[in-house]
Protein backbone atom coordinates (compact mmCIF):
# COMPACT_ATOMS: atom_id res chain seq x y z
CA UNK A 1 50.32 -209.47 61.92
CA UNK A 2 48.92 -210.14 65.16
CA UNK A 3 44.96 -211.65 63.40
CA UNK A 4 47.07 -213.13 61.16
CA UNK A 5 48.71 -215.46 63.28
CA UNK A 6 46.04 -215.74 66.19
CA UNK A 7 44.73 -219.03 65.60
CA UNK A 8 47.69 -220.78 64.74
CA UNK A 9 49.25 -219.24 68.15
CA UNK A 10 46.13 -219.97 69.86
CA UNK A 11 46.66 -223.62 69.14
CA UNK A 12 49.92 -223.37 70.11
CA UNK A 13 49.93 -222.42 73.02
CA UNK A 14 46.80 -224.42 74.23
CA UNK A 15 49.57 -227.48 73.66
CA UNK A 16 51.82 -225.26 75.64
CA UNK A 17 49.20 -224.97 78.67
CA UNK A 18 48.83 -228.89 78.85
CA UNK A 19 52.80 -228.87 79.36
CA UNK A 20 51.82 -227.34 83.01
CA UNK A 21 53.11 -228.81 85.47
CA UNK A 22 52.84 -232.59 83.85
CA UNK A 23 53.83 -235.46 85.91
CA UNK A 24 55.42 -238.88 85.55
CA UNK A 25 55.79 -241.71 87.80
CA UNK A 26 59.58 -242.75 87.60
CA UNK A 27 62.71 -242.95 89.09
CA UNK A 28 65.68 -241.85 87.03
CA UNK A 29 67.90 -244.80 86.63
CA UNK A 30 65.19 -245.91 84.37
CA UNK A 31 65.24 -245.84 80.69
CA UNK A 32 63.20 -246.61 77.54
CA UNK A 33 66.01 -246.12 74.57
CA UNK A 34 63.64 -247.66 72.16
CA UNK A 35 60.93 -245.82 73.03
CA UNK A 36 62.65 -242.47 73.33
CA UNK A 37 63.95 -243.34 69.78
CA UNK A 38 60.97 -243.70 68.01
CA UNK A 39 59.47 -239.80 69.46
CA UNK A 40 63.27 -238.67 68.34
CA UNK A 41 62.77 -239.96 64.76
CA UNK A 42 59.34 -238.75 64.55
CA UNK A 43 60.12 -235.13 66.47
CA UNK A 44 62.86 -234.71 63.89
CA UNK A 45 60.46 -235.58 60.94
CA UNK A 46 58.26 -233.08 62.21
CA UNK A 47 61.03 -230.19 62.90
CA UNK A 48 62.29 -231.13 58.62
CA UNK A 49 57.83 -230.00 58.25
CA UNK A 50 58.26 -226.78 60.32
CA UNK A 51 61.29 -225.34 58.68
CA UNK A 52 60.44 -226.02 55.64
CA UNK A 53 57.04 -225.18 55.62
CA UNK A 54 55.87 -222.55 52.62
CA UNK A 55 54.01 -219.88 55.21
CA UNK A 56 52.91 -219.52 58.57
CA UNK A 57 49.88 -221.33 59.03
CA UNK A 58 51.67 -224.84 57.59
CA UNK A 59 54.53 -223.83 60.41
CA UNK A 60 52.75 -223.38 63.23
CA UNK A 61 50.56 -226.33 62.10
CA UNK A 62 53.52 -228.66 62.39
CA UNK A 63 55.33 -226.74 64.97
CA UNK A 64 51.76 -227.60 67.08
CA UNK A 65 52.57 -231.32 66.47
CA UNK A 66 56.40 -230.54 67.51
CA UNK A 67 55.05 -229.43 70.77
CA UNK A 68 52.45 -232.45 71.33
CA UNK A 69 54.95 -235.14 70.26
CA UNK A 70 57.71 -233.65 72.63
CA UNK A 71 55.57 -233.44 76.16
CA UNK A 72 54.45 -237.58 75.41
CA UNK A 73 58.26 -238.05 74.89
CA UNK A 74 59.48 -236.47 78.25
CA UNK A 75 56.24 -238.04 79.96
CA UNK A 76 58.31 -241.42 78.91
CA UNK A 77 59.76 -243.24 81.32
CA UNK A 78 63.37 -242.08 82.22
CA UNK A 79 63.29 -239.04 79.75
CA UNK A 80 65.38 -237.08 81.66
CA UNK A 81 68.17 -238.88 81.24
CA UNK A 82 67.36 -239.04 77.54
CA UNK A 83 69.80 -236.73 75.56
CA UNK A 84 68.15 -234.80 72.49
CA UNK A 85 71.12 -234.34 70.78
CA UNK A 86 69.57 -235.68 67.43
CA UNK A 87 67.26 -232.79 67.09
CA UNK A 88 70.11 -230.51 65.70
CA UNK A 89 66.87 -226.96 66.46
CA UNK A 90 66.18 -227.73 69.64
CA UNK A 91 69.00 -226.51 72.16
CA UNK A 92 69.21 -228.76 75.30
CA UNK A 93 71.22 -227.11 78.62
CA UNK A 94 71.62 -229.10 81.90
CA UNK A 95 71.66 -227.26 85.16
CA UNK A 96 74.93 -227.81 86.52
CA UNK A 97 73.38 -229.97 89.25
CA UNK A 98 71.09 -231.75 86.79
CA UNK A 99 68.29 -230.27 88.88
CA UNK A 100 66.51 -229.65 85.91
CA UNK A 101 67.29 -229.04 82.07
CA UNK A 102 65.98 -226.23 79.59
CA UNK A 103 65.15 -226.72 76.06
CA UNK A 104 64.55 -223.85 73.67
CA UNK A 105 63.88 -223.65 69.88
CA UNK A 106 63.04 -220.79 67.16
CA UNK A 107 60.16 -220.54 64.34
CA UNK A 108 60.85 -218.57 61.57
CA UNK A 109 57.66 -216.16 60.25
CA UNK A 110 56.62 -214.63 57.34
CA UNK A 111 57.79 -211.15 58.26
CA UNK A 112 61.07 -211.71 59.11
CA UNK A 113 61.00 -212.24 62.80
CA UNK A 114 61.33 -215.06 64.76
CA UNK A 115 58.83 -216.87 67.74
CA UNK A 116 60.63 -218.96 70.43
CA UNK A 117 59.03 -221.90 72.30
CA UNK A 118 60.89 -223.64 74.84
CA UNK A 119 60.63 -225.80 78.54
CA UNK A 120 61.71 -226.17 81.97
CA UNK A 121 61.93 -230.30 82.75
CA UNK A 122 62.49 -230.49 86.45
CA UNK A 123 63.76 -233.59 88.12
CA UNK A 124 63.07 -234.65 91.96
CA UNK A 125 64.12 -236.74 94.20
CA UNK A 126 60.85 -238.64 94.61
CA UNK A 127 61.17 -239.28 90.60
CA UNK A 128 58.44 -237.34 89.31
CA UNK A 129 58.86 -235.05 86.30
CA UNK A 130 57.63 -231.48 86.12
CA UNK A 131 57.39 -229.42 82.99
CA UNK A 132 57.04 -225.80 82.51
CA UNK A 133 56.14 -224.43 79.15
CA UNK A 134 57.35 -221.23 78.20
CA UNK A 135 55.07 -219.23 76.23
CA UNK A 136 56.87 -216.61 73.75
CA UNK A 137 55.30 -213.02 75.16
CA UNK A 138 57.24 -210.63 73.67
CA UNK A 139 54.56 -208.90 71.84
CA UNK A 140 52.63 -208.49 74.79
CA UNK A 141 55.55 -206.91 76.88
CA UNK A 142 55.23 -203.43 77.44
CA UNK A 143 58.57 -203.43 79.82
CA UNK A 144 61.43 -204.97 78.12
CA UNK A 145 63.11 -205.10 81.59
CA UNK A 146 60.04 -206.59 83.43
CA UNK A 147 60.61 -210.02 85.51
CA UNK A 148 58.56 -212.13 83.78
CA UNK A 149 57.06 -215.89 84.45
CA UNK A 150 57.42 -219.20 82.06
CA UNK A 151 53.97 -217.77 80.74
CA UNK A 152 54.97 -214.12 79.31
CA UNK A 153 58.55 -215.12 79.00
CA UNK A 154 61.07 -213.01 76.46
CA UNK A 155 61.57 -215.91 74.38
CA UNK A 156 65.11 -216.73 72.94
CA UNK A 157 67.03 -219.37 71.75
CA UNK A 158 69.66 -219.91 75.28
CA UNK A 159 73.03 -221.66 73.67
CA UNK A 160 75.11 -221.07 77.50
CA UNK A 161 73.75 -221.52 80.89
CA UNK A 162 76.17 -220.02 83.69
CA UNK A 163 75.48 -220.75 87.38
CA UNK A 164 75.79 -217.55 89.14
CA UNK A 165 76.20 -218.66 92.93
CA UNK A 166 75.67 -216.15 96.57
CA UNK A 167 76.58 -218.50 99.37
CA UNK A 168 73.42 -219.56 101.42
CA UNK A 169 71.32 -218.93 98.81
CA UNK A 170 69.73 -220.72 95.61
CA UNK A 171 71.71 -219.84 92.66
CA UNK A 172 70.34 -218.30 89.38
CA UNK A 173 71.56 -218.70 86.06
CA UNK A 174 72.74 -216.39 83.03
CA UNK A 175 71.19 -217.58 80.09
CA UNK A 176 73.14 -216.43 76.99
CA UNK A 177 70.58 -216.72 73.87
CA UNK A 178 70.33 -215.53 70.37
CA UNK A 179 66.77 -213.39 69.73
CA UNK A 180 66.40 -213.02 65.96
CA UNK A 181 64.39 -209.45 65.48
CA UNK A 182 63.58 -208.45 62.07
CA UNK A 183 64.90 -208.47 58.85
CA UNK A 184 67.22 -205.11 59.57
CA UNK A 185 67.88 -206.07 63.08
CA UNK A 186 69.15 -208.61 65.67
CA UNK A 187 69.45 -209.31 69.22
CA UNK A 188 70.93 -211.50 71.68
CA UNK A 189 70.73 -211.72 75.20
CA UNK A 190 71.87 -212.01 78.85
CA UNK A 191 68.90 -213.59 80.85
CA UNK A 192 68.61 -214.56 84.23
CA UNK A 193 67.02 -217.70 85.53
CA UNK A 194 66.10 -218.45 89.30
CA UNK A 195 63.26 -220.40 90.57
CA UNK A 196 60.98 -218.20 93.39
CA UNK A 197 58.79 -220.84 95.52
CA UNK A 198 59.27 -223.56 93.23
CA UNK A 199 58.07 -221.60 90.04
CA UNK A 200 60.56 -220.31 87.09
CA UNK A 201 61.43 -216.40 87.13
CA UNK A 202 62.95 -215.00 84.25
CA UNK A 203 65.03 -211.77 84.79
CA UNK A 204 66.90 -210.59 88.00
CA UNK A 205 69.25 -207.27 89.14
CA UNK A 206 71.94 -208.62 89.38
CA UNK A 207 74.22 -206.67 87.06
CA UNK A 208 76.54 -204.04 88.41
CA UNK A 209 77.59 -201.18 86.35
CA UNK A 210 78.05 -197.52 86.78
CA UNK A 211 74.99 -196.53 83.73
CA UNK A 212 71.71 -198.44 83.80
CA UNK A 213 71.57 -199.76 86.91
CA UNK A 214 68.93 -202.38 88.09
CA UNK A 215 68.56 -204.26 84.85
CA UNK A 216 66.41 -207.19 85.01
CA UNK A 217 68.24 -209.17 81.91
CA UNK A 218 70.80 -207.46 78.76
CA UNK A 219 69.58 -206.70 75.20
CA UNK A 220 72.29 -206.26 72.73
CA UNK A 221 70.83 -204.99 69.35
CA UNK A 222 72.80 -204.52 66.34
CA UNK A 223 72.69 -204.30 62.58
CA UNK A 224 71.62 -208.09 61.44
CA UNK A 225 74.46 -208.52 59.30
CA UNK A 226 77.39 -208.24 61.48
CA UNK A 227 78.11 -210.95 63.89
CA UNK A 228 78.53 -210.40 67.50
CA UNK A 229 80.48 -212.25 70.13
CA UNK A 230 78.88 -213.05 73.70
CA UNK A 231 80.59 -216.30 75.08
CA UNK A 232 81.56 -217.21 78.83
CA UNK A 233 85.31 -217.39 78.83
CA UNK A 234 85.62 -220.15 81.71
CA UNK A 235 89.73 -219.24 82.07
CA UNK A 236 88.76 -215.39 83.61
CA UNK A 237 85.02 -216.13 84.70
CA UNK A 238 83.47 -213.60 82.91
CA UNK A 239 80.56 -213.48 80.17
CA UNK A 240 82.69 -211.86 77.53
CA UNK A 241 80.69 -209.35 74.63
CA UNK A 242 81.53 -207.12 71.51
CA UNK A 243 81.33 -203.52 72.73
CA UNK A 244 78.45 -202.52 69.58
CA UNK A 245 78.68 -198.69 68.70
CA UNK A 246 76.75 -196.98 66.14
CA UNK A 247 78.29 -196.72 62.53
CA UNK A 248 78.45 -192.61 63.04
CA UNK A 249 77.44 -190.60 65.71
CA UNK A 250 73.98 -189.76 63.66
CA UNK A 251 73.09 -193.41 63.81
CA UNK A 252 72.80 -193.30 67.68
CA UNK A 253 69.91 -194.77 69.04
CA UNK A 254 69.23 -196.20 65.31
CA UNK A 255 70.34 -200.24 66.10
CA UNK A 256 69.84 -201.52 62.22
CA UNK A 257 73.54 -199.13 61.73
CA UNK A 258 74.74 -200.92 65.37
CA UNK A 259 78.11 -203.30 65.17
CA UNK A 260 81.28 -204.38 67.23
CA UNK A 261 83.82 -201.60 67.37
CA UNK A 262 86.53 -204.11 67.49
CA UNK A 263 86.54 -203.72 71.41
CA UNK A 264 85.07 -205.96 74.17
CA UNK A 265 83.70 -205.61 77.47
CA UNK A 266 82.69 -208.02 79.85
CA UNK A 267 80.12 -209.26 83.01
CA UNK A 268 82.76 -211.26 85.71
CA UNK A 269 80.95 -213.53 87.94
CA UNK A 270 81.45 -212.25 91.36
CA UNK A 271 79.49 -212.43 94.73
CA UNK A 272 76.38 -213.53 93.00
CA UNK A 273 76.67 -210.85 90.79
CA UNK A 274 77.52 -210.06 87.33
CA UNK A 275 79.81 -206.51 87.50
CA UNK A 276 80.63 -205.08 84.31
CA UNK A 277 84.16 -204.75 83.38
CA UNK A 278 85.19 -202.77 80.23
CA UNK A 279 87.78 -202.69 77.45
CA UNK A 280 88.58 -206.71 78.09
CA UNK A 281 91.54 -208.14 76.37
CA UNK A 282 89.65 -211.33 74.21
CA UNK A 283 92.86 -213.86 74.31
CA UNK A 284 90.72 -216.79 72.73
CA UNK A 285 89.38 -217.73 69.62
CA UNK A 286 86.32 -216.10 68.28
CA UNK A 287 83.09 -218.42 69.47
CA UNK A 288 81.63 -220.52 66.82
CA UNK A 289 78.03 -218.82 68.17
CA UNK A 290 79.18 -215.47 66.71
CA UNK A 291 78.12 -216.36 63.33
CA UNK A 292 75.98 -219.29 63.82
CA UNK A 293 73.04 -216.81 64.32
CA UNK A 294 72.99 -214.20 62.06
CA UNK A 295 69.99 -215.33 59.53
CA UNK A 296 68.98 -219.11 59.87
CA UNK A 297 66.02 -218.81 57.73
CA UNK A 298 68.63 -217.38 54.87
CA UNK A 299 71.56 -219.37 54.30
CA UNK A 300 73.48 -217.11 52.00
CA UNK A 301 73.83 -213.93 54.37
CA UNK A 302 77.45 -214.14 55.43
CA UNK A 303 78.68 -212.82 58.39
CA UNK A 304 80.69 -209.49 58.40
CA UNK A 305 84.28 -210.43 59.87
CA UNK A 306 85.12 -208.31 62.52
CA UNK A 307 88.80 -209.20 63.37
């Protein structure tokens, strides 16, 4: 799988390398609406090519000019305070602080998995523009837990972004993401953000919990045709998650035979930590993310209701 898709990736992510670290003379105020419309019309054009694409080469072919066309948008003048709202793949989260936004998108493959490209756009006080490309290393990753850079990053497609604040220091941020697997499996995902001398660093410890301790980020895996709910509930201040058991006690260890067990559990924000609470009461409607991300290359898998 790996030959098959070498030069295809290899093109990618040279396009991904000349994101590093690009610059743009601006201050913010400024904007270039008709400018930024014309890249939005063609980057959607282009996204229609990808997803539709009949195999992998044609895909990555067109998710190559994706890439290209998006760095000379956000090189535009006053990009950053362009929305992308019109590019209904491409999730777009703001830091809180507007200190810098993160965009992330998925590419369906022949096999049945999934490769994620995304980047960091930084904003400054001076007005220049920084972007960091985040190259999908997965594969490569021996560790699962490992802290990785922008450059070996454990792509996924991040649909919340919650500040976690320590007072008198710089504040990371839980990522929640979706991380299509295989054709038997999913995953999603509790990452952590922070930026260490200026550069992005994905994966921290700060979860506390009596098994496990010293996790670098959360992997839920689970049987890909059940939904799962992993939402931040703003009202208690906690990252709220279906508790996923297997289907017997055989199955353990086995994720494809993984789902909810109809109970929930929870990480509250606390002291710059995340400390796991079990057996949460879930008060509010089920997130429309539970079943938004089951199978997007395959529109007629329905999700399993679980309550």
């Amino acid at each position: 799988m790996i030959k098959a898709l070498s030069k295809p990736m290899v093109l990618v992510m040279a396009l991904c390398c000349a994101m590093t670290m690009v610059h743009a003379q601006h201050s913010f105020p400024l904007t270039n609406t008709p400018s930024m419309a014309k890249y939005q019309d063609s980057l959607i054009r282009i996204s229609d090519q990808a997803e539709n694409a009949a195999n992998n080469q044609a895909r990555f072919e067109a998710n190559a000019n994706f890439i290209k066309t998006l760095v000379e948008a956000l090189k535009t003048p006053g990009s950053f305070n362009q929305n992308f709202d019109s590019l209904k793949r491409v999730s777009t989260l703001n830091a809180p602080d507007k200190s810098f936004r993160l965009l992330t998108w998925y590419l369906p493959v022949d096999d049945g998995g999934y490769r994620y490209f995304g980047a960091i756009q930084m904003a400054s006080k001076d007005g220049k523009l920084k972007l960091f490309p985040l190259i999908d290393g997965t594969e490569q990753l021996m560790d699962p837990n490992a802290v990785t850079s922008n450059k070996n990053w454990y792509g996924a497609y991040y649909y919340q972004m919650i500040p976690v604040n320590t007072n008198g220091k710089a504040p990371c941020y839980a990522l929640l993401g979706w991380k299509g697997n295989n054709r038997k499996k999913s995953k999603k995902v509790i990452e952590v953000l922070s930026f260490e001398n200026g550069e992005p660093s994905f994966g921290k410890a700060i979860f506390v919990q009596p098994k496990n301790p010293g996790l670098n980020r959360i992997i839920f895996e689970y049987n890909k045709l059940n939904s799962m709910t992993l939402t931040m509930d703003k009202s208690v201040n906690m990252i709220v998650f279906d508790h996923l058991a297997p289907f017997n006690e055989e199955m353990t260890g086995n994720f494809e035979y993984y789902a909810s067990d109809l109970s929930f559990d929870a990480y509250k924000v606390t002291g710059g930590k995340l400390k796991l609470v079990e057996n949460v009461e879930l008060k509010n409607d089920p997130n429309e993310m539970d079943e938004l991300y089951i199978d997007p290359k395959d529109k007629k898998i329905q999700a399993i209701k679980k309550l």
